[in-house]
Protein backbone atom coordinates (compact mmCIF):
# COMPACT_ATOMS: atom_id res chain seq x y z
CA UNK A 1 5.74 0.09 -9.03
CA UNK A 2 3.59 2.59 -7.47
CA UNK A 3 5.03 6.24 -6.42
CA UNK A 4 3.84 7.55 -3.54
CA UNK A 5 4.58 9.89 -1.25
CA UNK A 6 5.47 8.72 2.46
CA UNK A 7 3.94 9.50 5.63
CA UNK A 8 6.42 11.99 7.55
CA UNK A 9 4.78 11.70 10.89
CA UNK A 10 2.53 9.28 12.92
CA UNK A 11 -0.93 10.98 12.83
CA UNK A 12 -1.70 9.37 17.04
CA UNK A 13 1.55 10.96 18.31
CA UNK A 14 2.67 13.33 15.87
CA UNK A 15 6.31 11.71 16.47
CA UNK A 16 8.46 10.74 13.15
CA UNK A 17 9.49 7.78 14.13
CA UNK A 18 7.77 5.61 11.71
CA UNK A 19 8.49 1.90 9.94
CA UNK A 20 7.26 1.12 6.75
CA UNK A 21 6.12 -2.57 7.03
CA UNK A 22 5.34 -4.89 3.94
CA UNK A 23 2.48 -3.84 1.74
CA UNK A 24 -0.52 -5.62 0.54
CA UNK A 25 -2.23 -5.67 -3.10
CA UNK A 26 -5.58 -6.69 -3.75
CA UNK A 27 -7.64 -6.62 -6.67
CA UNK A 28 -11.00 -5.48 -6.10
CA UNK A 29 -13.25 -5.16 -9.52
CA UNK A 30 -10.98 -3.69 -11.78
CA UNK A 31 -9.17 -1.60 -9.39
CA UNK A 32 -5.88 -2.74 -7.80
CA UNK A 33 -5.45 -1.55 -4.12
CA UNK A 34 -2.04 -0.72 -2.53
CA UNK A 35 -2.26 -0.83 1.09
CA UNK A 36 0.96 0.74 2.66
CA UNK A 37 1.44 -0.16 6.20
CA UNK A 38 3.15 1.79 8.62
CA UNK A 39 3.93 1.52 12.20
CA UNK A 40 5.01 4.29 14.91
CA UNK A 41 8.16 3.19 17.25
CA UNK A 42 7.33 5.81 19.74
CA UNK A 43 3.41 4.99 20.62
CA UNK A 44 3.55 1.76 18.69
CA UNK A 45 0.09 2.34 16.53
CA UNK A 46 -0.18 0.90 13.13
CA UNK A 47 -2.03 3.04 9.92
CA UNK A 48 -2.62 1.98 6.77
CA UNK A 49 -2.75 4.10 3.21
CA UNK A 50 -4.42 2.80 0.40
CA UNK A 51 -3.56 3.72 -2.79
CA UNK A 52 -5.96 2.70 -6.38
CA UNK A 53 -4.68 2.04 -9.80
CA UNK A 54 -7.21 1.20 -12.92
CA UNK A 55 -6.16 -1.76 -14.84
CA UNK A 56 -7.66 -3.72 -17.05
CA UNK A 57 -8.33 -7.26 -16.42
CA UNK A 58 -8.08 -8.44 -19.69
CA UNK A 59 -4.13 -7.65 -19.59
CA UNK A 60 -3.41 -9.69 -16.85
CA UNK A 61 -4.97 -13.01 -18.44
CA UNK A 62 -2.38 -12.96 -21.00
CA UNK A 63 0.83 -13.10 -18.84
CA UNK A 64 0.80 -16.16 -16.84
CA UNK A 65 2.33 -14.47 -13.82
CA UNK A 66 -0.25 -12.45 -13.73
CA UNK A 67 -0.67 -9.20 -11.21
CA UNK A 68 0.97 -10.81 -8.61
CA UNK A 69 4.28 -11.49 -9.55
């Protein structure tokens, strides 16, 4: 699980209306990517943060589940 701190305002409207919709993981290299999605209900724009994390990809081809569980 990732920590992160949450948007507290839409950066289009300034309004705080926002929705936090289902994030995405990739793995890119050896770097896994947490995109956070979020979405305004007052102007309706979407924005994304991406957050990176180091891991080593030799640990993940010992658990059969692997990152994506």
């Amino acid at each position: 699980m990732v920590k992160h701190m949450e948007p507290i305002f839409c950066p289009y409207c300034g309004k705080k209306s926002l929705e936090e919709l289902e994030p995405t993981e990739l793995m890119v290299d050896n770097d896994v990517w947490y995109i956070l999605h979020y979405e305004c209900k007052e102007c309706s724009e979407m924005f994304d943060r991406v957050l990176l994390k180091d891991v080593d990809v030799n640990d993940f081809e010992d658990n059969e589940e692997g990152l994506w569980s």
